[in-house]
C-alpha atoms as a PDB file:
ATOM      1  CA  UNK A   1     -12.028  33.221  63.175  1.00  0.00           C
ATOM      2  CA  UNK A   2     -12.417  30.029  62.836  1.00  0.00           C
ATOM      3  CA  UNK A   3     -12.131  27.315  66.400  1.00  0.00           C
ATOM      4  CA  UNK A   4     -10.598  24.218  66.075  1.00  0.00           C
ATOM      5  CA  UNK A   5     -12.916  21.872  65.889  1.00  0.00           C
ATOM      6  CA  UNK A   6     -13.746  23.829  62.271  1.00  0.00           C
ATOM      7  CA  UNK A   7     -12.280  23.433  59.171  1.00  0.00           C
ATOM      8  CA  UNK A   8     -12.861  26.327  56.424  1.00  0.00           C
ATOM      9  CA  UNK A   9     -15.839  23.692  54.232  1.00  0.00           C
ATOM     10  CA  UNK A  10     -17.897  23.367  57.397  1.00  0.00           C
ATOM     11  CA  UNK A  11     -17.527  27.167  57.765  1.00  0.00           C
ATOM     12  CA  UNK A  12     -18.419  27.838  54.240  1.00  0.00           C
ATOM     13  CA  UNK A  13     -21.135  24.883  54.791  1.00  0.00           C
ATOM     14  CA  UNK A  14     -22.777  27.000  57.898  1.00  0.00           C
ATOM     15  CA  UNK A  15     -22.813  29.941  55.602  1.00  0.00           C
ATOM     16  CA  UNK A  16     -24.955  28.404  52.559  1.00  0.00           C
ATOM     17  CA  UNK A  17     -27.479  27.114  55.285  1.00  0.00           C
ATOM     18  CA  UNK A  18     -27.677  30.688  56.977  1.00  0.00           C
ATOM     19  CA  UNK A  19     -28.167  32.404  54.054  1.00  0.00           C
ATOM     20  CA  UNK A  20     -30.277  30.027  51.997  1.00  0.00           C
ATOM     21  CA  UNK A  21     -32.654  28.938  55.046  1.00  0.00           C
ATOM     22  CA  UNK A  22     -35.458  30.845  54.688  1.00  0.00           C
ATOM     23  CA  UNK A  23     -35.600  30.782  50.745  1.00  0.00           C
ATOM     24  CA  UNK A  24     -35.446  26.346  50.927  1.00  0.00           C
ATOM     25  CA  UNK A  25     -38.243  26.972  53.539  1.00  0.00           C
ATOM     26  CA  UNK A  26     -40.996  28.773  51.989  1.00  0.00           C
ATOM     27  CA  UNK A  27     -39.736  26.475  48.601  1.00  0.00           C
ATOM     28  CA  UNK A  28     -41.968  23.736  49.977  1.00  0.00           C
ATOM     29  CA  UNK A  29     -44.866  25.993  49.773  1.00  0.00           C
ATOM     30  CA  UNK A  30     -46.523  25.308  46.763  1.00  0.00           C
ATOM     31  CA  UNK A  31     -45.649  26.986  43.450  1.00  0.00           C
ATOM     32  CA  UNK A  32     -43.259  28.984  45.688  1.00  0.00           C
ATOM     33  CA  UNK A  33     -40.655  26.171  44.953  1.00  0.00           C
ATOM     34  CA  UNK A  34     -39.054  28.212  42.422  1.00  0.00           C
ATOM     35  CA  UNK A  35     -38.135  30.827  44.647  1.00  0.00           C
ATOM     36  CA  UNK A  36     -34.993  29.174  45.530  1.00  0.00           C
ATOM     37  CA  UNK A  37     -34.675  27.795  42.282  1.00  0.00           C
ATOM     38  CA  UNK A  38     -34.727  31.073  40.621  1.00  0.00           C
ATOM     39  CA  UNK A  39     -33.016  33.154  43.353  1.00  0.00           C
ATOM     40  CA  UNK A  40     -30.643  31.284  45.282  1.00  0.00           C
ATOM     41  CA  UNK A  41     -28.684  29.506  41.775  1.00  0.00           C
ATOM     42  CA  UNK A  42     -25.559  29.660  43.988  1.00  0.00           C
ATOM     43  CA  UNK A  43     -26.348  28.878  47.004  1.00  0.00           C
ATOM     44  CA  UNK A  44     -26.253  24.629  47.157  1.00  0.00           C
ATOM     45  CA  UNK A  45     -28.500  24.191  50.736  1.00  0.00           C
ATOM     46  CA  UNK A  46     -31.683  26.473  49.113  1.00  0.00           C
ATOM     47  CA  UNK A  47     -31.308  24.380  45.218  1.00  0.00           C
ATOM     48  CA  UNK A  48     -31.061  21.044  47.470  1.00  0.00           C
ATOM     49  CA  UNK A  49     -34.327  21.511  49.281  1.00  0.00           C
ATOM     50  CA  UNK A  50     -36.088  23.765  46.084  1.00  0.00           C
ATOM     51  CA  UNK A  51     -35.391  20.473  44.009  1.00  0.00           C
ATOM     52  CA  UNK A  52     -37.141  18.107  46.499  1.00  0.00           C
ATOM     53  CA  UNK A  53     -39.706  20.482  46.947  1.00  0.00           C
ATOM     54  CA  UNK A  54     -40.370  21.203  42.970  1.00  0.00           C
ATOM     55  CA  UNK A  55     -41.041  16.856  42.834  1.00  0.00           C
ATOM     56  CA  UNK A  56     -43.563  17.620  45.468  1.00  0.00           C
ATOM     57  CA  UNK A  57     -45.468  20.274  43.662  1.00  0.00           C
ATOM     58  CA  UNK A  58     -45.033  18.246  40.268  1.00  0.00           C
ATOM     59  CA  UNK A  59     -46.750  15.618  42.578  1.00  0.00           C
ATOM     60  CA  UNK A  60     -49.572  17.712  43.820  1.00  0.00           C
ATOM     61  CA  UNK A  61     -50.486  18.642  40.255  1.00  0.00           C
ATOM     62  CA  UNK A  62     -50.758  14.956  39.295  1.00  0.00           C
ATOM     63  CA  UNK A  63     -52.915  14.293  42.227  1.00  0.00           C
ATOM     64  CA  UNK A  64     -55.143  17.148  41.870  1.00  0.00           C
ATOM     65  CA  UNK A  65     -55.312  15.679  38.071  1.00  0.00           C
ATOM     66  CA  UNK A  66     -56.129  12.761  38.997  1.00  0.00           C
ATOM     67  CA  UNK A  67     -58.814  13.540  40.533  1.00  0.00           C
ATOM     68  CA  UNK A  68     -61.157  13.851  37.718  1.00  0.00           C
ATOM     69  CA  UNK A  69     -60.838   9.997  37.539  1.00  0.00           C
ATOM     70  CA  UNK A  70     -64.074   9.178  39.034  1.00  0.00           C
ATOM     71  CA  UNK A  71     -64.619   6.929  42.017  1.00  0.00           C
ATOM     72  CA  UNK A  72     -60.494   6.865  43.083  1.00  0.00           C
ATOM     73  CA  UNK A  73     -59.778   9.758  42.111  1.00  0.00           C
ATOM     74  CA  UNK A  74     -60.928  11.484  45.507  1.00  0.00           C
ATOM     75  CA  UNK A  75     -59.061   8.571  47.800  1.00  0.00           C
ATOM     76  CA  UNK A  76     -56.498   9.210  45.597  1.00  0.00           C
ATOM     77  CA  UNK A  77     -56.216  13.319  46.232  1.00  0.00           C
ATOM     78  CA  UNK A  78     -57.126  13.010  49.505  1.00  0.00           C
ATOM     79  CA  UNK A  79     -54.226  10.488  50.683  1.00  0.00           C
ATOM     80  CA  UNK A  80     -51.777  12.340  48.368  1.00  0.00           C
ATOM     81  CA  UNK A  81     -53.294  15.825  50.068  1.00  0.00           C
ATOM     82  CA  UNK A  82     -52.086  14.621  53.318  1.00  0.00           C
ATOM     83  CA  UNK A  83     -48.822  12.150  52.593  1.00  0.00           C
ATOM     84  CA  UNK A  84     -47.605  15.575  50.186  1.00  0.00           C
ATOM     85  CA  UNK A  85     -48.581  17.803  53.517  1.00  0.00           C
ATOM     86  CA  UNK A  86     -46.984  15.915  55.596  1.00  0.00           C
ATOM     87  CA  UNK A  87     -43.900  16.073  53.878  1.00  0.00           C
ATOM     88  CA  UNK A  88     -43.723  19.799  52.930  1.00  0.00           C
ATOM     89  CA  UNK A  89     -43.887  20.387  57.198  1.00  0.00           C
ATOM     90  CA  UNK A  90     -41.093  18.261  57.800  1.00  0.00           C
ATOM     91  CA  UNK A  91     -39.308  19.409  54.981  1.00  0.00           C
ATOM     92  CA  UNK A  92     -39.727  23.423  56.368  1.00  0.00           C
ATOM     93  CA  UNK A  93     -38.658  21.748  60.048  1.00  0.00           C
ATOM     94  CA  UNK A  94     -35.631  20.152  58.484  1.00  0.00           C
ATOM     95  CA  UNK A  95     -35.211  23.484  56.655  1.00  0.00           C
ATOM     96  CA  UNK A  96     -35.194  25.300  59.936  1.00  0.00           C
ATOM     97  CA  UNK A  97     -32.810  22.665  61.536  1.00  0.00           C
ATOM     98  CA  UNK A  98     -30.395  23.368  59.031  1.00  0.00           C
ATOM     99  CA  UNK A  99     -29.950  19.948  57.824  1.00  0.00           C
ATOM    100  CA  UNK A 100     -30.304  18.405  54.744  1.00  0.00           C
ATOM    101  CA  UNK A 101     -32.989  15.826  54.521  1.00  0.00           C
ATOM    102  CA  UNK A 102     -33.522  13.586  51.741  1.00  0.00           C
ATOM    103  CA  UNK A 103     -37.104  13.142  51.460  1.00  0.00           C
ATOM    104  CA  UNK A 104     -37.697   9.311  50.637  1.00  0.00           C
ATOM    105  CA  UNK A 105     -38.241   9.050  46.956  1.00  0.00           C
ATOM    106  CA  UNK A 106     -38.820  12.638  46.360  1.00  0.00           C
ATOM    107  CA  UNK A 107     -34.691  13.219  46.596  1.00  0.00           C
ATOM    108  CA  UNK A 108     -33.689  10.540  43.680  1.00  0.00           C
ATOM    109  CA  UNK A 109     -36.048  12.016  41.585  1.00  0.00           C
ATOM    110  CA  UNK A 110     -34.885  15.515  42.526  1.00  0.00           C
ATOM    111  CA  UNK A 111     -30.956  14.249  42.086  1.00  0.00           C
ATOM    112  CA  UNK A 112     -31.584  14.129  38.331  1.00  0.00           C
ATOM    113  CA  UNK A 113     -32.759  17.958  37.701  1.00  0.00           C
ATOM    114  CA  UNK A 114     -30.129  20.079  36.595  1.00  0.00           C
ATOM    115  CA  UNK A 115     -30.782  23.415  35.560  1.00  0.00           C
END
């Protein structure tokens, strides 16, 4: 039952972050951002955060490739290492706030993908 502060979209809202929680969290793990991608297609709080976190990983590749480039390319993986990092652990605390959290950047890029 529903109180009456609540109207049935906030109720259906709550639900969506219950359920897709854990799935958006371990998303900005790695290559484990397709798990809500792939197994959570309906579910809009776990395809929000598995977008954001697929840029990141996308992100992490192109660092780690450009890190054959000699001389900057270590500065260059190194500060990405950690900015990337950084972002991924707020992401997962945001995840397990149950908000949605645009991360700067990474979330107009991740507006675009449509699968």
């Amino acid at each position: 039952m529903l109180s009456d502060n609540q109207n049935p979209e906030a109720a259906s809202d709550d639900l969506q972050i219950r359920d897709g929680k854990f799935f958006a969290a371990i998303g900005y793990l790695f290559i484990l951002c397709f798990v809500p991608l792939i197994l959570k297609k309906d579910n809009k709080f776990a395809q929000f955060h598995g977008k954001q976190a697929l840029v990141l990983f996308i992100l992490e590749i192109a660092a780690c490739i450009l890190k054959a480039v000699p001389a900057v390319g270590d500065l260059v993986f190194t500060a990405s290492f950690v900015v990337f990092g950084i972002l991924s652990i707020v992401g997962i605390m945001k995840v397990l706030m149950g908000e949605y959290w645009e991360v700067p950047v990474v979330s107009e890029i991740a507006e675009r993908i449509s699968f």
